[in-house]
PDB file of N, CA and C in Angstrom:
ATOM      1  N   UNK A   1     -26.745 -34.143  11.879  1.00  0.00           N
ATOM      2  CA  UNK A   1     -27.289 -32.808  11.725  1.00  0.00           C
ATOM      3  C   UNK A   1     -28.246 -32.556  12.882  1.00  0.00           C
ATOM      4  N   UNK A   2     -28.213 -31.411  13.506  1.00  0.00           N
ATOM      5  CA  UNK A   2     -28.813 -30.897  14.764  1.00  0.00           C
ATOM      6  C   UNK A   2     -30.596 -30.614  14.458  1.00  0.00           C
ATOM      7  N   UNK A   3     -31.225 -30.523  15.659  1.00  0.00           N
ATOM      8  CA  UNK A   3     -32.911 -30.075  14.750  1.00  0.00           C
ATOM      9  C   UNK A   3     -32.589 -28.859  14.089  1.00  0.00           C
ATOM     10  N   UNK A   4     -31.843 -28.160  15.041  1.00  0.00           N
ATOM     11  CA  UNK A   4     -31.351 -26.574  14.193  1.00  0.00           C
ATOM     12  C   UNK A   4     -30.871 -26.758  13.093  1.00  0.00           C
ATOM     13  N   UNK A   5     -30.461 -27.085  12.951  1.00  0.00           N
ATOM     14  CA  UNK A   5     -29.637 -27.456  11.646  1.00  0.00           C
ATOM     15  C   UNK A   5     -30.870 -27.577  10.300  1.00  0.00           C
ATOM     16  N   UNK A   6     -31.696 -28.455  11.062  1.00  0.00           N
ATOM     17  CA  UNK A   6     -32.946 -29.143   9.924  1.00  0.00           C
ATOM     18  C   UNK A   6     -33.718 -28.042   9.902  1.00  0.00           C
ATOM     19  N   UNK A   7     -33.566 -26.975  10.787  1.00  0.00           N
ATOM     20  CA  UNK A   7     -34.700 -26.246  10.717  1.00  0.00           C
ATOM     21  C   UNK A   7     -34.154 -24.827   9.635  1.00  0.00           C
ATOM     22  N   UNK A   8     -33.458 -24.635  10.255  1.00  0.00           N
ATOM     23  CA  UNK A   8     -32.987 -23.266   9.328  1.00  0.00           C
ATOM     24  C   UNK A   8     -31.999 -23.375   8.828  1.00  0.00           C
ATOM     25  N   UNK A   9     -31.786 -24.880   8.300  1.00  0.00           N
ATOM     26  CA  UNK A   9     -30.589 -24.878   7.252  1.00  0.00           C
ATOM     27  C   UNK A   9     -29.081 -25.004   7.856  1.00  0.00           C
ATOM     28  N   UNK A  10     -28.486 -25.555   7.114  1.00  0.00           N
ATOM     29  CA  UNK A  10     -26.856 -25.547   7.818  1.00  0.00           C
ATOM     30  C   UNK A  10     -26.059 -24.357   7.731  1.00  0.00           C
ATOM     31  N   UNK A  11     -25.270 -23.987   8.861  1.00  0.00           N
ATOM     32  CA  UNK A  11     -24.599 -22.689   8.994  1.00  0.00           C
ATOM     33  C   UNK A  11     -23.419 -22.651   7.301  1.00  0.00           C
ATOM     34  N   UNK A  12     -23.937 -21.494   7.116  1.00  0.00           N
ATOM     35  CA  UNK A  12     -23.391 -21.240   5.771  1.00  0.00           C
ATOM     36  C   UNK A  12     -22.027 -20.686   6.046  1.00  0.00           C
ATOM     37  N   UNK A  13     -20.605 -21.219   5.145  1.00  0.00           N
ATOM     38  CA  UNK A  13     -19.376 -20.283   5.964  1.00  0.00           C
ATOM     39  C   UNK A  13     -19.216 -19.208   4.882  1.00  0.00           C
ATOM     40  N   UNK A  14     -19.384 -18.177   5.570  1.00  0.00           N
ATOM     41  CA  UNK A  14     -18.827 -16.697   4.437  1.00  0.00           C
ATOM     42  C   UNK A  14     -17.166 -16.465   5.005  1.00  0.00           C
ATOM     43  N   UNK A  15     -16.499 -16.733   4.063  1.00  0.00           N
ATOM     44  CA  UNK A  15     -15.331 -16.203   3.632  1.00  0.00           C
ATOM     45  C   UNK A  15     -15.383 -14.292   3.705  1.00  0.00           C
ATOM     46  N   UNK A  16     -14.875 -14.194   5.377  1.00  0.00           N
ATOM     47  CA  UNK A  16     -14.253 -12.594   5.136  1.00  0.00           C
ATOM     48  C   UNK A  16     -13.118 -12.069   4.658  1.00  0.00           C
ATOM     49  N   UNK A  17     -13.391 -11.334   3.316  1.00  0.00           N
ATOM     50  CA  UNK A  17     -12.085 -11.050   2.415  1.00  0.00           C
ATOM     51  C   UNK A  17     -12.206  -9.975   3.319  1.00  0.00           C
ATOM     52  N   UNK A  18     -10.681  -9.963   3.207  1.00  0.00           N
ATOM     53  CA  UNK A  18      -9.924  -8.445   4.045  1.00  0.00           C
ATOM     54  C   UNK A  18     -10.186  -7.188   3.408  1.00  0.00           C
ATOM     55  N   UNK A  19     -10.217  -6.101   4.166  1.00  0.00           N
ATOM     56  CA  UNK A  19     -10.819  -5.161   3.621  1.00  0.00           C
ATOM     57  C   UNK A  19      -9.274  -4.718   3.092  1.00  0.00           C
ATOM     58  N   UNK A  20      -9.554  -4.292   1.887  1.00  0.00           N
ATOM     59  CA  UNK A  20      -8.128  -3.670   1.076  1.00  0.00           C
ATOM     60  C   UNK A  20      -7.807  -2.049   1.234  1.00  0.00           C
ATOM     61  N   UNK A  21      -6.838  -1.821   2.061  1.00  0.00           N
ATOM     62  CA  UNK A  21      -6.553  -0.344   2.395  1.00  0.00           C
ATOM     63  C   UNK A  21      -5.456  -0.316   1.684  1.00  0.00           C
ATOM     64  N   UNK A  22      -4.998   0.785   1.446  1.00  0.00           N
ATOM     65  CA  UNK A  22      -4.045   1.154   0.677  1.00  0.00           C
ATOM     66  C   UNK A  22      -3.198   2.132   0.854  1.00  0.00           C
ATOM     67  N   UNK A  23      -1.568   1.869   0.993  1.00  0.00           N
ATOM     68  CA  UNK A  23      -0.640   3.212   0.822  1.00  0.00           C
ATOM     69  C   UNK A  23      -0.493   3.602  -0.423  1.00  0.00           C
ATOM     70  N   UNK A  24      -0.743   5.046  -1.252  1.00  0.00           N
ATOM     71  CA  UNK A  24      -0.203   5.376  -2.245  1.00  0.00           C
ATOM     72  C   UNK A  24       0.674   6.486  -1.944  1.00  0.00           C
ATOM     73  N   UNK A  25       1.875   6.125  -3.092  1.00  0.00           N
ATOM     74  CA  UNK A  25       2.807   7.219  -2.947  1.00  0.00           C
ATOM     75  C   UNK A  25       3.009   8.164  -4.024  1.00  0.00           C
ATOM     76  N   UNK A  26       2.988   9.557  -3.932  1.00  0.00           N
ATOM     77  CA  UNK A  26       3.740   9.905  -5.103  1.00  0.00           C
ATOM     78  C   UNK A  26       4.501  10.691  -4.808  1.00  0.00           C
ATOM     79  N   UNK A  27       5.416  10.745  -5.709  1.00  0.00           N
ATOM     80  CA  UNK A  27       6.758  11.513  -5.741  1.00  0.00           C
ATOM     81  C   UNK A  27       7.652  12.146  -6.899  1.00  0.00           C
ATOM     82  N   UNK A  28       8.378  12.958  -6.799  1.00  0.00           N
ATOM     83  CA  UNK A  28       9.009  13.519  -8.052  1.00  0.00           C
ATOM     84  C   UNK A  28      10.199  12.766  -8.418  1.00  0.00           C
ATOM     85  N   UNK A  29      10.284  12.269  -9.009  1.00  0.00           N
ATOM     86  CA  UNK A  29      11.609  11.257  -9.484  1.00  0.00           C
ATOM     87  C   UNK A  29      12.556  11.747  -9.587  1.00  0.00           C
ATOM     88  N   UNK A  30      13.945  11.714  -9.837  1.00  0.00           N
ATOM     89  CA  UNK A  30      15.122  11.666  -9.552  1.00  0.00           C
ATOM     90  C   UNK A  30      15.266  12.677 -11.577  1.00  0.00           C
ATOM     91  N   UNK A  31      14.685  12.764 -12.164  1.00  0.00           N
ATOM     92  CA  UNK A  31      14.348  13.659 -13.853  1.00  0.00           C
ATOM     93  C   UNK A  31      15.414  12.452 -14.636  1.00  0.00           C
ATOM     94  N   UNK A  32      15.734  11.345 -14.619  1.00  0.00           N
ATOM     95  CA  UNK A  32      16.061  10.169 -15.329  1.00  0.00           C
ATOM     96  C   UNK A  32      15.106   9.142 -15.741  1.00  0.00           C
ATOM     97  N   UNK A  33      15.413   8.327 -16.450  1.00  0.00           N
ATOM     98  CA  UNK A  33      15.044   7.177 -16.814  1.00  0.00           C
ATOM     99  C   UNK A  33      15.640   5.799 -16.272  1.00  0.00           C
ATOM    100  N   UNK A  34      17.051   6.220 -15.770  1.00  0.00           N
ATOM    101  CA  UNK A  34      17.414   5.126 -14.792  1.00  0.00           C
ATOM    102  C   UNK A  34      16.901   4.743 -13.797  1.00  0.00           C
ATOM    103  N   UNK A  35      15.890   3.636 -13.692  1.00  0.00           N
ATOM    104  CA  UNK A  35      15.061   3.090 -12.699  1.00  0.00           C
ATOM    105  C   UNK A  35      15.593   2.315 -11.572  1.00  0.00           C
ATOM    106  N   UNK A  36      17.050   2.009 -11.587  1.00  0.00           N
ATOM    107  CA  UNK A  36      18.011   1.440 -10.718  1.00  0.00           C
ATOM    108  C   UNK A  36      17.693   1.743  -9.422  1.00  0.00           C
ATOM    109  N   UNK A  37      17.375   3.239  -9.000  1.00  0.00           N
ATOM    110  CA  UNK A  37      17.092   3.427  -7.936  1.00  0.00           C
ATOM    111  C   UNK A  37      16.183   3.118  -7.126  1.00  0.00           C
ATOM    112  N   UNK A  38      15.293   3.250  -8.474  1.00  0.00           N
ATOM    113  CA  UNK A  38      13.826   2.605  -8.006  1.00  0.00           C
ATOM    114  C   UNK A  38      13.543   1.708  -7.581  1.00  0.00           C
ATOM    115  N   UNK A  39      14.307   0.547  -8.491  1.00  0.00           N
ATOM    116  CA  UNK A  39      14.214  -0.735  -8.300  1.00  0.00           C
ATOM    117  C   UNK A  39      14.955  -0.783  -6.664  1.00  0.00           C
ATOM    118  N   UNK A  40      15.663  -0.393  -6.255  1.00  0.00           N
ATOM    119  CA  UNK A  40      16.840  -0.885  -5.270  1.00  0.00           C
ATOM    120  C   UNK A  40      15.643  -0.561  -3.684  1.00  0.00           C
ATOM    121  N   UNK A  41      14.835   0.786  -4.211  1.00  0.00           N
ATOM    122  CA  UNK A  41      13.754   1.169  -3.057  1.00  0.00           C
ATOM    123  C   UNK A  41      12.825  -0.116  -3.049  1.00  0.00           C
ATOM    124  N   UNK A  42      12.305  -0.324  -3.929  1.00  0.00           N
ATOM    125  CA  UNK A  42      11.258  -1.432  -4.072  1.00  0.00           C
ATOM    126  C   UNK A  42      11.722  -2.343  -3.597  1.00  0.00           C
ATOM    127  N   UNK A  43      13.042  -3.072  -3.544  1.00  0.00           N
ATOM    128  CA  UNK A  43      12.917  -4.244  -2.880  1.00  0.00           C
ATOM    129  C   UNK A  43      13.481  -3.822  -1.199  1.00  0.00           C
ATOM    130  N   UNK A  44      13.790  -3.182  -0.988  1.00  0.00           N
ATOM    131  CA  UNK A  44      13.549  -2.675   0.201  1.00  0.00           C
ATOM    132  C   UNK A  44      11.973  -2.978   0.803  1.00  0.00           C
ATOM    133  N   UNK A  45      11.306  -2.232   0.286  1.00  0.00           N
ATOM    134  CA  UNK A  45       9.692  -2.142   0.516  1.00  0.00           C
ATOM    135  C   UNK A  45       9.572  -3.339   0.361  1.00  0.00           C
ATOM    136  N   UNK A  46       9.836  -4.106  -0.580  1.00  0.00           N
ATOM    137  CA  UNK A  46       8.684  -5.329  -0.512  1.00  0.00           C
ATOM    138  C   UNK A  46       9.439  -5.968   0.478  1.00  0.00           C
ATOM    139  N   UNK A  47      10.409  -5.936   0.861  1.00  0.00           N
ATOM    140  CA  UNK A  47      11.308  -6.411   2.476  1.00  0.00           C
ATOM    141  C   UNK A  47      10.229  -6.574   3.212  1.00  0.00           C
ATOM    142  N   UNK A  48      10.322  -5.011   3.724  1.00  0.00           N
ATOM    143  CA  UNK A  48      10.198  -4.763   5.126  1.00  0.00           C
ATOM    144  C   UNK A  48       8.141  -5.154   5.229  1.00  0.00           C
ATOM    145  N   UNK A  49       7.532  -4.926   4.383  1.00  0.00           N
ATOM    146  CA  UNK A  49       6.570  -5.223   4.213  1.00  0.00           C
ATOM    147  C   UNK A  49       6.246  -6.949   4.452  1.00  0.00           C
ATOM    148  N   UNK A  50       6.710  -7.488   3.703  1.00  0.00           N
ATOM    149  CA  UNK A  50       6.917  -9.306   3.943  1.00  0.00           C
ATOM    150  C   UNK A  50       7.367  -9.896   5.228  1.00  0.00           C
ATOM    151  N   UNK A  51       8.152  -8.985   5.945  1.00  0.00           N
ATOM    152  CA  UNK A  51       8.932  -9.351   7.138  1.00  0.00           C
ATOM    153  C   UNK A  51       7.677  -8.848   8.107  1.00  0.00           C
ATOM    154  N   UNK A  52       6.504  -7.665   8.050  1.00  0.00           N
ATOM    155  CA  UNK A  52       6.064  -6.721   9.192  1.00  0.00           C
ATOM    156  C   UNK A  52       4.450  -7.355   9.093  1.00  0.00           C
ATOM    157  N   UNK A  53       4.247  -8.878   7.321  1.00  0.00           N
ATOM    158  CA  UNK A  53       3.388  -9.564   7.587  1.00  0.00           C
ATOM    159  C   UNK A  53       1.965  -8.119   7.053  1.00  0.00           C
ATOM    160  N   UNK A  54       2.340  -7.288   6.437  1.00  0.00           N
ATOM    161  CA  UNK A  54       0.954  -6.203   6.516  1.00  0.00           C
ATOM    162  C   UNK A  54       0.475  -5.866   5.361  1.00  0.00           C
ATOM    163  N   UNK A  55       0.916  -6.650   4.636  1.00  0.00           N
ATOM    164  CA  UNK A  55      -0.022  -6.417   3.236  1.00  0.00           C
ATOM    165  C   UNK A  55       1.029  -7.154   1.822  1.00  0.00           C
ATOM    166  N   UNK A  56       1.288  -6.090   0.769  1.00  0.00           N
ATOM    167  CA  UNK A  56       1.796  -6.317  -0.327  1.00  0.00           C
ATOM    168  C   UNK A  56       2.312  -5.341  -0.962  1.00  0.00           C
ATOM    169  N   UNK A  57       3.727  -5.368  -1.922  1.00  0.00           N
ATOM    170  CA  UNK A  57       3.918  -4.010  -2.479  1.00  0.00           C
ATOM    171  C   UNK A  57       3.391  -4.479  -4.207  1.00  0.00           C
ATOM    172  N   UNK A  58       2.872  -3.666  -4.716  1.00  0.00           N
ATOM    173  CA  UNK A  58       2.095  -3.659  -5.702  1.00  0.00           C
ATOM    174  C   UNK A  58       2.647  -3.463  -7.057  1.00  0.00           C
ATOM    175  N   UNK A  59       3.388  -2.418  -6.919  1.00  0.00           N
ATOM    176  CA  UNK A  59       4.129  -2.041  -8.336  1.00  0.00           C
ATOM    177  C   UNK A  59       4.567  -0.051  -7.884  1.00  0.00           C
ATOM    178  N   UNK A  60       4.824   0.119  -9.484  1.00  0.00           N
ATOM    179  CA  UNK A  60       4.884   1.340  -9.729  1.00  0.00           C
ATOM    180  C   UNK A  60       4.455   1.607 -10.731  1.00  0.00           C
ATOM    181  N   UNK A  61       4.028   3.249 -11.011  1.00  0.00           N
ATOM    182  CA  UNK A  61       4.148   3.862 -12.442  1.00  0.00           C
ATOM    183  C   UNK A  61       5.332   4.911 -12.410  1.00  0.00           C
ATOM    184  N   UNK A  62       5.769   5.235 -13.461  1.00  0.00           N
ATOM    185  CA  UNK A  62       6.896   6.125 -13.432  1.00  0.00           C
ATOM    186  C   UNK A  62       6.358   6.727 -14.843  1.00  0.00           C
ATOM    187  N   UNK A  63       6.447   8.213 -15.204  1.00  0.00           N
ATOM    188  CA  UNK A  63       6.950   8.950 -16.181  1.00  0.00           C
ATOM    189  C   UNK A  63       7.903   8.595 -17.365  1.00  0.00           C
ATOM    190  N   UNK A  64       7.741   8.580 -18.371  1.00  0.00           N
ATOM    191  CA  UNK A  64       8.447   8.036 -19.603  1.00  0.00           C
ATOM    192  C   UNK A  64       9.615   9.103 -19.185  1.00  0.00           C
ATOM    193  N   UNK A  65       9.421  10.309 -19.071  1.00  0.00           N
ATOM    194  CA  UNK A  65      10.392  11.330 -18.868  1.00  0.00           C
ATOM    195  C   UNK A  65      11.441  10.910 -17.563  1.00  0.00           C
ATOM    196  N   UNK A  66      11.254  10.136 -16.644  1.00  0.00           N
ATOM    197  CA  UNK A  66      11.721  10.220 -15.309  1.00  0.00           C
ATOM    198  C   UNK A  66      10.976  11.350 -14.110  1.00  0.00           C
ATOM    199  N   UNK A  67      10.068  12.004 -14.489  1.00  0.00           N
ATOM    200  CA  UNK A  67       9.560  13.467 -13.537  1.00  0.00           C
ATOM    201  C   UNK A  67       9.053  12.846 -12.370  1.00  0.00           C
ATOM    202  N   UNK A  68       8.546  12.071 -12.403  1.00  0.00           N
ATOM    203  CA  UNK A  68       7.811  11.367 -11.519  1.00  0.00           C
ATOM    204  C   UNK A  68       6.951  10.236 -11.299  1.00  0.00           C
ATOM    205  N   UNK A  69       6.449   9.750 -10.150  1.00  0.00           N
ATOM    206  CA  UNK A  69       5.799   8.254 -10.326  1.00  0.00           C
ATOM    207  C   UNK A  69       4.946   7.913  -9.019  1.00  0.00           C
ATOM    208  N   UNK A  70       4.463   6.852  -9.000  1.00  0.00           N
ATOM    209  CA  UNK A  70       3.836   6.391  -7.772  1.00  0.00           C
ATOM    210  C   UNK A  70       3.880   5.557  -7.190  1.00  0.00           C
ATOM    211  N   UNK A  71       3.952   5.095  -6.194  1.00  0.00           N
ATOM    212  CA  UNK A  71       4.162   3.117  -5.674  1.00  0.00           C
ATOM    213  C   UNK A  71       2.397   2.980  -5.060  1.00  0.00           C
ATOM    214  N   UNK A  72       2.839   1.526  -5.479  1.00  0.00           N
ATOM    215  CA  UNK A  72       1.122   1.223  -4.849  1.00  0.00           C
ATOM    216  C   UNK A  72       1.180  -0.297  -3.742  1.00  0.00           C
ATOM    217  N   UNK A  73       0.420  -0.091  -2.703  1.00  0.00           N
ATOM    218  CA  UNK A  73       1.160  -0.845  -1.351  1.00  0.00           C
ATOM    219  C   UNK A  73      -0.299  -1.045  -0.849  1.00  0.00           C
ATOM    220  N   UNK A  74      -0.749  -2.571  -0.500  1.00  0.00           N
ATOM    221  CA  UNK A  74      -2.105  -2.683  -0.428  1.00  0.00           C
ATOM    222  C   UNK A  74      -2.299  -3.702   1.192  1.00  0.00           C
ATOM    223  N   UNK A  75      -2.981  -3.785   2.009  1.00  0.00           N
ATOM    224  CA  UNK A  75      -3.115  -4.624   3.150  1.00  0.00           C
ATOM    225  C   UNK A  75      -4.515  -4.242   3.759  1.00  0.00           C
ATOM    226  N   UNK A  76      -4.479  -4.694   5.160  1.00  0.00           N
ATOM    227  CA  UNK A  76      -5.498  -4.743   5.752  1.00  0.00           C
ATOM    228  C   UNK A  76      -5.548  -3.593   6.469  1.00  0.00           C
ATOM    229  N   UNK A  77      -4.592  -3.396   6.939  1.00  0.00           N
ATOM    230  CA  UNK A  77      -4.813  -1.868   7.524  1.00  0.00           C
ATOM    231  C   UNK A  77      -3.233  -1.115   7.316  1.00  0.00           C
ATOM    232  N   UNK A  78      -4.080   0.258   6.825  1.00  0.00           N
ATOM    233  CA  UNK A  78      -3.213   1.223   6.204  1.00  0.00           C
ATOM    234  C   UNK A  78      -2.131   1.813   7.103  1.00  0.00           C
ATOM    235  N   UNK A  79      -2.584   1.749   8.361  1.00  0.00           N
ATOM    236  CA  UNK A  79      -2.123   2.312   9.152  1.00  0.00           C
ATOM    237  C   UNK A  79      -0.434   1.659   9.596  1.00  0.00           C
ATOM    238  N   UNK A  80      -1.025   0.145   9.688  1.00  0.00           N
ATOM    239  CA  UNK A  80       0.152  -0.805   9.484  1.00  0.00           C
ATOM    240  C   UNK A  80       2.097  -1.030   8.915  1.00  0.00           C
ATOM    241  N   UNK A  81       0.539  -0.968   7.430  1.00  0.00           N
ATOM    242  CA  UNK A  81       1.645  -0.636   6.296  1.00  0.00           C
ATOM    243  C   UNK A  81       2.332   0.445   6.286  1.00  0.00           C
ATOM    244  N   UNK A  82       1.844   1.674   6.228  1.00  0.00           N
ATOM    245  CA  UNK A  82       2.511   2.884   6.484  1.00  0.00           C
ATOM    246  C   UNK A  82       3.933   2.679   7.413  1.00  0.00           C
ATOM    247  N   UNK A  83       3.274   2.804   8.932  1.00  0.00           N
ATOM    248  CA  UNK A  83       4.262   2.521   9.574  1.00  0.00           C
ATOM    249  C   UNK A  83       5.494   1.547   9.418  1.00  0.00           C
ATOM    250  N   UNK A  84       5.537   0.227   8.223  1.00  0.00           N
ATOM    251  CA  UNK A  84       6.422  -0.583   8.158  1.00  0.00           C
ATOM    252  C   UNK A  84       7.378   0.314   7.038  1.00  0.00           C
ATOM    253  N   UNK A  85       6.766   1.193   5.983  1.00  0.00           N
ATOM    254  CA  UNK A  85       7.423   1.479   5.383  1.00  0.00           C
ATOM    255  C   UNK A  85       7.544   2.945   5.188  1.00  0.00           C
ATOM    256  N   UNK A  86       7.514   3.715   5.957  1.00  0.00           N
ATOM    257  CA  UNK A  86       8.046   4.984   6.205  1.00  0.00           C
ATOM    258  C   UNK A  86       9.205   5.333   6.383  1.00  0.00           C
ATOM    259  N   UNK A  87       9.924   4.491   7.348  1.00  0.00           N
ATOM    260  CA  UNK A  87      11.212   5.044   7.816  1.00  0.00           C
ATOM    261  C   UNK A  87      12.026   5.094   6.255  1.00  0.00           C
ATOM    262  N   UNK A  88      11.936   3.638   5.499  1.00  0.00           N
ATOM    263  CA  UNK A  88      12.364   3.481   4.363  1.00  0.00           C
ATOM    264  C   UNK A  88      12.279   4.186   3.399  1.00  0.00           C
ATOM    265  N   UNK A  89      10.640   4.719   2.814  1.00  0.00           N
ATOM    266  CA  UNK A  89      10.484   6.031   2.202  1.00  0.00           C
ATOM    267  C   UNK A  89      11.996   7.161   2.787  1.00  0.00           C
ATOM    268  N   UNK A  90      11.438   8.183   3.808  1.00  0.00           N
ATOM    269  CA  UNK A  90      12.351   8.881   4.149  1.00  0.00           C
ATOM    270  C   UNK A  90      13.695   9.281   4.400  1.00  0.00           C
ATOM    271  N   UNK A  91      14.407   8.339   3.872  1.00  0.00           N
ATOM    272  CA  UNK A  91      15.434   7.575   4.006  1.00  0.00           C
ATOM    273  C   UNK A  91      15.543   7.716   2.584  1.00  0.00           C
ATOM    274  N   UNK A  92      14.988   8.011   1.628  1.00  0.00           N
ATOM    275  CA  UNK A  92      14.891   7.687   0.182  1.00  0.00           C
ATOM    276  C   UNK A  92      15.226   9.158  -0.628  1.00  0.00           C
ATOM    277  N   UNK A  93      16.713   9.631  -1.060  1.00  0.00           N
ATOM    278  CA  UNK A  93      16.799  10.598  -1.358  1.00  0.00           C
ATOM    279  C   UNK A  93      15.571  11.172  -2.205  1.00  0.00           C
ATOM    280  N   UNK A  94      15.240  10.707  -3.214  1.00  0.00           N
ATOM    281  CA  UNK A  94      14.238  11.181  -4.023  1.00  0.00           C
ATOM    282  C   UNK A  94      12.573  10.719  -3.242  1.00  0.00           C
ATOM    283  N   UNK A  95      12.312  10.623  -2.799  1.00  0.00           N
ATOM    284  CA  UNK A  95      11.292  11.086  -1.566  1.00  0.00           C
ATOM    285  C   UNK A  95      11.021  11.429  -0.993  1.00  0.00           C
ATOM    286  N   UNK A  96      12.166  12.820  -0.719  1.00  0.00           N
ATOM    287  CA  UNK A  96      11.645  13.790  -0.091  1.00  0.00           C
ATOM    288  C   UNK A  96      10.935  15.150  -0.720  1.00  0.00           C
ATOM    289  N   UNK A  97       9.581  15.376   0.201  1.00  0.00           N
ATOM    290  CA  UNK A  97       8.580  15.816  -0.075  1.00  0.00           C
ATOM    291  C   UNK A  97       7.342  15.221  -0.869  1.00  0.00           C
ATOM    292  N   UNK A  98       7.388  13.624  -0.741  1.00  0.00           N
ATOM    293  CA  UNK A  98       6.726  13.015  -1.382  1.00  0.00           C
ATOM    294  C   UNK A  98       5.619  12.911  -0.480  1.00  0.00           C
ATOM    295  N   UNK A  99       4.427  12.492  -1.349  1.00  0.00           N
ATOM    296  CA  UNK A  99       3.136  12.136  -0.407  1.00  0.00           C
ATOM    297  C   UNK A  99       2.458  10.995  -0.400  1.00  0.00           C
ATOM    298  N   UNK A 100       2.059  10.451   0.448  1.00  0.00           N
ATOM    299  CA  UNK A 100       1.816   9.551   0.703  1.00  0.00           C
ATOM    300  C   UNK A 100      -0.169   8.946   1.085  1.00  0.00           C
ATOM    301  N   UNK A 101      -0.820   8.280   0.194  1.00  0.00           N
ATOM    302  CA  UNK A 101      -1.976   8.620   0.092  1.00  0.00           C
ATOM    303  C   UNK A 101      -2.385   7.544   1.157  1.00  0.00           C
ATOM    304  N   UNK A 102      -3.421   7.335   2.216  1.00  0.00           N
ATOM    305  CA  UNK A 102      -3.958   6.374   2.996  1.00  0.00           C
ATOM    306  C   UNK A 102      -4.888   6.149   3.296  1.00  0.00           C
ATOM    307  N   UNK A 103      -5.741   4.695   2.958  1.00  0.00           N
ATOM    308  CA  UNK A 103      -7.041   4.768   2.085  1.00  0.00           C
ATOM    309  C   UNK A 103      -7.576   3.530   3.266  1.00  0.00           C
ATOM    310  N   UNK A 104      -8.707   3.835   3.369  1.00  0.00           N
ATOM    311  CA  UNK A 104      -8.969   2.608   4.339  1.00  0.00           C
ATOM    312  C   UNK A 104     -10.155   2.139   3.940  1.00  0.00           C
ATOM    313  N   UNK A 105      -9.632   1.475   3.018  1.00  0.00           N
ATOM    314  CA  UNK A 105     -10.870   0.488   2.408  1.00  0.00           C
ATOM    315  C   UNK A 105     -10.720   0.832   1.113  1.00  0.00           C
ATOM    316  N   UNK A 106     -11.690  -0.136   0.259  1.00  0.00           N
ATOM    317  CA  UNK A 106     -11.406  -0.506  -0.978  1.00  0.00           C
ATOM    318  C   UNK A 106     -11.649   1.183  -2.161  1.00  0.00           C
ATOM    319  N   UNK A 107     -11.148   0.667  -3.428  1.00  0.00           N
ATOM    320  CA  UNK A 107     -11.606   2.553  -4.421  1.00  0.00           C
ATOM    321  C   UNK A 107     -12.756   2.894  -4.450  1.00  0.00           C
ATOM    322  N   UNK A 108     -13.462   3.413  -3.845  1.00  0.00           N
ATOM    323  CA  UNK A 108     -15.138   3.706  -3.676  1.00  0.00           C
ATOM    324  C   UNK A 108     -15.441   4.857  -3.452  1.00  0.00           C
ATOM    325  N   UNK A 109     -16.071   5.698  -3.846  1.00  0.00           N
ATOM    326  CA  UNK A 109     -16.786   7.370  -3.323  1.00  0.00           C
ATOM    327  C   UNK A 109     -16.743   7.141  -1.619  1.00  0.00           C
ATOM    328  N   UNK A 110     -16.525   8.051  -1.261  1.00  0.00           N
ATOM    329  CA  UNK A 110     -16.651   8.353   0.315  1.00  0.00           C
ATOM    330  C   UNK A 110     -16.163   7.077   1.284  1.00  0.00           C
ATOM    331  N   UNK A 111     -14.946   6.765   0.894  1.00  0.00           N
ATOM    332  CA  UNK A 111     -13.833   5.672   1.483  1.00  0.00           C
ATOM    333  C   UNK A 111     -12.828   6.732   2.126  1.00  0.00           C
ATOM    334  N   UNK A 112     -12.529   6.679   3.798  1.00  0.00           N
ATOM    335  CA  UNK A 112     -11.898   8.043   4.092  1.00  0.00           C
ATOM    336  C   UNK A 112     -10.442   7.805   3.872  1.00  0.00           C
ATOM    337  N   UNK A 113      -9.837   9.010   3.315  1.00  0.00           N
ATOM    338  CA  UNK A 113      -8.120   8.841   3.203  1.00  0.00           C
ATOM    339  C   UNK A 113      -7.746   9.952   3.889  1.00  0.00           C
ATOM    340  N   UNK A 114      -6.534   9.883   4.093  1.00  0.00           N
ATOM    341  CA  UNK A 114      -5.782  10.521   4.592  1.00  0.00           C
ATOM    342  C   UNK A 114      -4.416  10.947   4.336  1.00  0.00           C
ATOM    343  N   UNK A 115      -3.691  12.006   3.453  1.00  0.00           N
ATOM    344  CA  UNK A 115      -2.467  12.225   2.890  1.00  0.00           C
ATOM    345  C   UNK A 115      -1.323  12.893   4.236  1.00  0.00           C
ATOM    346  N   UNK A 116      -0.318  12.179   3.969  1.00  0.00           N
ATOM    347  CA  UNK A 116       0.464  12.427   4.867  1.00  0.00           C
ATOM    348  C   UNK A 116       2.033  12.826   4.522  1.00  0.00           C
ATOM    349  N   UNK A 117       2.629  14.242   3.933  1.00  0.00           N
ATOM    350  CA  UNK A 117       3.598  14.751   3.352  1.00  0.00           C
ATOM    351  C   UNK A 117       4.769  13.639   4.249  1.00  0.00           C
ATOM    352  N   UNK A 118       5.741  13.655   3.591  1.00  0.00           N
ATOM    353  CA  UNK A 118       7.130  12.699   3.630  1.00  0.00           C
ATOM    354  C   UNK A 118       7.906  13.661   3.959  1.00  0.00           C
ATOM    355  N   UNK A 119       9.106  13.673   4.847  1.00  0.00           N
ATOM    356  CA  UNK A 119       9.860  14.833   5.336  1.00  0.00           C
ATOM    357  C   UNK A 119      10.168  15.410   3.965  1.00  0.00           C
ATOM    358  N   UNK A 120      10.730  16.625   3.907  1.00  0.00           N
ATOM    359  CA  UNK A 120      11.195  17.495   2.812  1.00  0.00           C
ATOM    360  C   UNK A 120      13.012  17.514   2.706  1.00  0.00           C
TER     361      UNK A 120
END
């Protein structure tokens, strides 16, 4: 152990957790209950996401009715993620005109987002 060391203690290691940004999506569903589709998008997403290394795909909620739902997509930077999984969104018959929420940093009052409409 160094005099520094003796003097003000040993360097303490802080663990930097990643700051958690977030894509949210929502969209009007396909007016079914057949989630087939859904499912078939999602593993798409959690693909291209696992392969681009930028976060995680989270889940969904969907409407008991089929009307609509949301995906939830979490990493270090939003900006990232987005970009890995956009083309895929758009590409997604029932996602068009969907929106897409982008959060940079964790659920907190005055955390800046940014919504970004999905082609129509």
């Amino acid at each position: 152990m160094s005099i520094l060391s003796r003097i003000f203690g040993a360097k303490s290691e802080i663990s930097a957790k990643p700051v958690e940004h977030a894509v949210i999506v929502a969209f009007a569903y396909i007016g079914t209950t057949d989630l087939d589709p859904l499912f078939a998008l999602e593993s798409q997403l959690e693909a291209a996401i696992a392969t681009s290394k930028v976060g995680e795909y989270d889940g969904n909620e969907v409407a008991v009715d089929g009307s609509d739902g949301t995906l939830y997509m979490y990493g270090s930077d939003a900006d990232k993620l987005f970009a890995a999984v956009r083309p895929i969104l758009e590409a997604c018959s029932f996602m068009k005109g969907a929106s897409a929420k982008l959060r940079y940093g964790p659920p907190a009052d005055g955390v800046r987002e940014v919504t970004v409409q999905l082609a129509a």
